[in-house]
Protein backbone atom coordinates (compact mmCIF):
# COMPACT_ATOMS: atom_id res chain seq x y z
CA UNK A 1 -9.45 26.58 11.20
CA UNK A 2 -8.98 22.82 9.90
CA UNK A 3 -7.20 20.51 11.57
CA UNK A 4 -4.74 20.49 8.56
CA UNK A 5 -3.91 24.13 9.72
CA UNK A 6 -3.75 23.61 12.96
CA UNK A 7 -1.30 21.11 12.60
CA UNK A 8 0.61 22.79 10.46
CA UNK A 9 0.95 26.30 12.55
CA UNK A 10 1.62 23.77 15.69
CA UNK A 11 4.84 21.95 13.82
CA UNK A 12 6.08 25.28 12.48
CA UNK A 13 5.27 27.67 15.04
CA UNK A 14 7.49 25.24 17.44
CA UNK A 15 10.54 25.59 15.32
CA UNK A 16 10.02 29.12 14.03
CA UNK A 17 12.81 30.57 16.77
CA UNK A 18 15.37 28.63 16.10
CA UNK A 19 14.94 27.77 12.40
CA UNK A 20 17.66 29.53 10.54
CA UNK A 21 20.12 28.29 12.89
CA UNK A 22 18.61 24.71 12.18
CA UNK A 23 19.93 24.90 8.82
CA UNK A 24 22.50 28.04 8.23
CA UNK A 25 24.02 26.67 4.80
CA UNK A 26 20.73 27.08 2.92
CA UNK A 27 21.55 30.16 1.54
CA UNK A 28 23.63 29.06 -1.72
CA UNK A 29 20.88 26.85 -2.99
CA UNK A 30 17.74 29.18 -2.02
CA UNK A 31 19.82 32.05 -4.04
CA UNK A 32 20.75 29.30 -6.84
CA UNK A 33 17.25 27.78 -7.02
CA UNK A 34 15.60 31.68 -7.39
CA UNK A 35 18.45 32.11 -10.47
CA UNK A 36 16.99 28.94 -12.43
CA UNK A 37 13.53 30.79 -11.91
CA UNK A 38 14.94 32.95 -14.87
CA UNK A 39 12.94 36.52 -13.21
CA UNK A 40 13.75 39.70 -14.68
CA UNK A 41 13.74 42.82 -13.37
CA UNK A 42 10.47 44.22 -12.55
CA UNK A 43 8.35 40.91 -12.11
CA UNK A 44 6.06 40.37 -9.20
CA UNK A 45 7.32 36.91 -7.76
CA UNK A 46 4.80 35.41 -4.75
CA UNK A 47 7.12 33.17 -2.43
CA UNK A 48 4.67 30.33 -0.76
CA UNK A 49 4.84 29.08 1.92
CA UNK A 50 7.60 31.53 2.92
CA UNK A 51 8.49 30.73 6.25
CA UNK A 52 11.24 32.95 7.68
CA UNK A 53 11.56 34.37 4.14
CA UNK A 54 15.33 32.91 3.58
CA UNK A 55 14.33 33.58 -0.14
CA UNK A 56 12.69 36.99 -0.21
CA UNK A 57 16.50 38.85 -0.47
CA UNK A 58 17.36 36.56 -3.77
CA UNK A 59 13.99 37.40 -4.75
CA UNK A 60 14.51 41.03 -4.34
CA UNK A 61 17.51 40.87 -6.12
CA UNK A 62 16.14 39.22 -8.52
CA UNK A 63 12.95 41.30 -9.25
CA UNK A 64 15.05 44.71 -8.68
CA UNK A 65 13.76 47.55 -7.06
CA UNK A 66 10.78 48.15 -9.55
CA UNK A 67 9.77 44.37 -8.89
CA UNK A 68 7.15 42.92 -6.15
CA UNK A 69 8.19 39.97 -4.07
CA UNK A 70 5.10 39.06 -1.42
CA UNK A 71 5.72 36.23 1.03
CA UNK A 72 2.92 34.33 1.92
CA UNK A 73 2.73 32.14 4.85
CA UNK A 74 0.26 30.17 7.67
CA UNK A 75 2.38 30.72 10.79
CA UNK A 76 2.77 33.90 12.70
CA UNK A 77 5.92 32.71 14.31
CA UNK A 78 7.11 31.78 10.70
CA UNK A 79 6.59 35.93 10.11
CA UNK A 80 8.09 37.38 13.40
CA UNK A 81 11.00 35.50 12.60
CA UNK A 82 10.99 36.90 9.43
CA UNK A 83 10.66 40.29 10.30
CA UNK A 84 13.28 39.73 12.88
CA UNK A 85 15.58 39.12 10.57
CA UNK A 86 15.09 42.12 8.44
CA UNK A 87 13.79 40.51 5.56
CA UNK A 88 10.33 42.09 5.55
CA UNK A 89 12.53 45.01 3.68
CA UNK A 90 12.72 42.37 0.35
CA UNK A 91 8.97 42.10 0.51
CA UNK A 92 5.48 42.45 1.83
CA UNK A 93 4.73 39.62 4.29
CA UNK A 94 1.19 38.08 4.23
CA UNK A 95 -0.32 36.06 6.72
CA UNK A 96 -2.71 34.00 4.72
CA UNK A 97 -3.10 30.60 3.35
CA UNK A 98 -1.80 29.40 0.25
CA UNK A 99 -5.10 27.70 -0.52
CA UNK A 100 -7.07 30.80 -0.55
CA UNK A 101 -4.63 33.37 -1.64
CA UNK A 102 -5.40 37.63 -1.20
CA UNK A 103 -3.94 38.07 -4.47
CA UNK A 104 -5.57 38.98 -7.62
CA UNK A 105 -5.79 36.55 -10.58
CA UNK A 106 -3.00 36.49 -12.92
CA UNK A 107 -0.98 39.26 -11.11
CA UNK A 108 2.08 37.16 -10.66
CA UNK A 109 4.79 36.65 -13.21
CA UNK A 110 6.16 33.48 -10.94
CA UNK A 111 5.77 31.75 -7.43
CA UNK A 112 8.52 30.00 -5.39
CA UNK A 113 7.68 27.31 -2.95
CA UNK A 114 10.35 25.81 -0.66
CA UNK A 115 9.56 22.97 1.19
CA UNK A 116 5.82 23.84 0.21
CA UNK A 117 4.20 20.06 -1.27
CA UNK A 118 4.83 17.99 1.08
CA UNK A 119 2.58 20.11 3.74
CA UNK A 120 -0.62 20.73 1.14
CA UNK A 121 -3.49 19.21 2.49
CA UNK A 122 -4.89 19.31 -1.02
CA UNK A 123 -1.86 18.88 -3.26
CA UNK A 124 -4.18 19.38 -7.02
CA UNK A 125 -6.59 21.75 -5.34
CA UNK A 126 -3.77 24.21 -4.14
CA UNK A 127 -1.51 24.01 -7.38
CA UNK A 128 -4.54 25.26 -8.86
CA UNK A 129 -4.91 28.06 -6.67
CA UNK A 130 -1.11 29.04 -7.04
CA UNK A 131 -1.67 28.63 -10.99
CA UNK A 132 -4.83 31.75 -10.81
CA UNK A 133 -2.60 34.07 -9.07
CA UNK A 134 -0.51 33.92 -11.70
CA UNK A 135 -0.45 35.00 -15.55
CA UNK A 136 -0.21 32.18 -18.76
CA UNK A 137 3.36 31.90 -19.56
CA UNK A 138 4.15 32.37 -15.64
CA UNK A 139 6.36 29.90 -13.80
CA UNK A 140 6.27 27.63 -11.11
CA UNK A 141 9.65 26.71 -8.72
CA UNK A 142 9.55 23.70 -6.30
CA UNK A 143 12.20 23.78 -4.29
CA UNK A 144 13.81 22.33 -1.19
CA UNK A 145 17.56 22.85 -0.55
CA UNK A 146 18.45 18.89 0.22
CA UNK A 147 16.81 15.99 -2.00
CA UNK A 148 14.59 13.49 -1.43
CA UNK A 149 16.62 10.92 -0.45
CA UNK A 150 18.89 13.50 1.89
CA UNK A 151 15.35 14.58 3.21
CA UNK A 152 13.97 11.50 4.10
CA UNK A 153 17.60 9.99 5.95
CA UNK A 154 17.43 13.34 8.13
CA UNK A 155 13.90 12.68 9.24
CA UNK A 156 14.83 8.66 9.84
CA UNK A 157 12.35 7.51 7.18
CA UNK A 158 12.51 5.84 3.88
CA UNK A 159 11.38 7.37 0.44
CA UNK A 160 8.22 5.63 -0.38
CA UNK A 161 6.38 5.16 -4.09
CA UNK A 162 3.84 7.54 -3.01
CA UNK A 163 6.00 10.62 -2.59
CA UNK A 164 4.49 13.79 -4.25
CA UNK A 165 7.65 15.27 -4.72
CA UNK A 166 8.51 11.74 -7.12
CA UNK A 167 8.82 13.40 -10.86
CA UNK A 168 6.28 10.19 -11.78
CA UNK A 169 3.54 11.49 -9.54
CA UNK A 170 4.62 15.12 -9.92
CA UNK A 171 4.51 15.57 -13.00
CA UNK A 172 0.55 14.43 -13.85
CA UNK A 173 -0.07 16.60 -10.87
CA UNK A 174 1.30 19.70 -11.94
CA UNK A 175 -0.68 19.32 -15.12
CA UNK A 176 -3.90 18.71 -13.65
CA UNK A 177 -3.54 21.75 -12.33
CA UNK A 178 -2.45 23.97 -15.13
CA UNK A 179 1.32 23.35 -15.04
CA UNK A 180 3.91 22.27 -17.25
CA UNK A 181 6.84 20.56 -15.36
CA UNK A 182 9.64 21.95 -17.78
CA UNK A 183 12.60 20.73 -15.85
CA UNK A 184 12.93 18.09 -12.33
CA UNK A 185 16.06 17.27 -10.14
CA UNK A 186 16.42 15.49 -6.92
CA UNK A 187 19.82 15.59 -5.89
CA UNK A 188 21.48 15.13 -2.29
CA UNK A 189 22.06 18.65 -2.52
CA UNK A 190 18.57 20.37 -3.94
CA UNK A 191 15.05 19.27 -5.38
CA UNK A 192 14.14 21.63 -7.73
CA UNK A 193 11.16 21.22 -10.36
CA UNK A 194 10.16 24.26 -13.00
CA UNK A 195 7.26 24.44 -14.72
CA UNK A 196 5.18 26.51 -16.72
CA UNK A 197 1.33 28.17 -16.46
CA UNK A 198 -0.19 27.09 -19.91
CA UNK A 199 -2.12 29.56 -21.25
């Protein structure tokens, strides 16, 4: 396992427990963010990076009963929580990494990563992995429920030029990868960019 991993299941795995109740007024903007995904009933929707799967029951909803929702994610404490709270009934739970996905190519109508950028240890690299799992025309949501600024005052930092998550260095990346940013907001109450698979 890299060290990028390791690090990664170590931060996570140490919060896993006590993560909902960390933030419990996420659930309006996960369920608003999945809407401006635009799914329709029957699409197969991976979320990334899912964590405790706070948006597999919007995607459920979204998908409808005849639609696949898998949640994908690093951290087996990430996944018990999940399944603790009942929402391994919204969708199949993976344990696998998002940089070498168990998912055929172009099987996916969309993907939904929360809080998912900022923890790539190869930001172009992985975008193009989440771009083969999924079919031309497909979509692409980035999404964490507070903006950058809100973000980066919570963890006692400032927002620095480098930022991924900054639409000017966001944008090139997405499309170096495959994607077309179609829409981009950072606001103190969501970050949310769309874009779309070109075929």
């Amino acid at each position: 396992m890299s060290d990028d991993h390791t690090h990664v299941q170590e931060f996570f795995g140490a919060r896993a427990a006590d993560w909902d109740s960390r933030f419990p007024d996420d659930g309006p903007a996960y369920a608003s963010a999945v809407a401006d995904l635009g799914l329709r009933e029957g699409d197969r929707v991976l979320d990334a990076g899912c964590g405790t799967g706070r948006a597999l029951t919007p995607l459920r909803a979204a998908v409808g009963a005849t639609g696949v929702v898998v949640g994908v994610d690093l951290t087996p404490a990430m996944l018990q929580a999940a399944v603790r709270a009942g929402r391994d009934r919204d969708g199949r739970l993976l344990l696998a990494d998002v940089a070498a996905l168990p998912l055929r190519s172009e099987s996916l109508d969309a993907v939904f990563a929360a809080g998912l950028i900022a923890h790539l240890p190869r930001p172009a690299e992985n975008l193009r992995e989440l771009a083969r799992v999924v079919r031309p025309g497909g979509t692409l949501a980035l999404f964490h429920p507070i903006g950058r600024a809100a973000l980066a005052a919570r963890q006692g930092r400032t927002i620095t030029p480098d930022d991924l998550r900054a639409e000017p260095n966001l944008r090139p990346l997405l499309a170096g990868s495959g994607w077309r940013m179609t829409s981009y907001a950072d606001e103190d109450t969501r970050f949310l960019a769309l874009a779309v698979l070109e075929g």
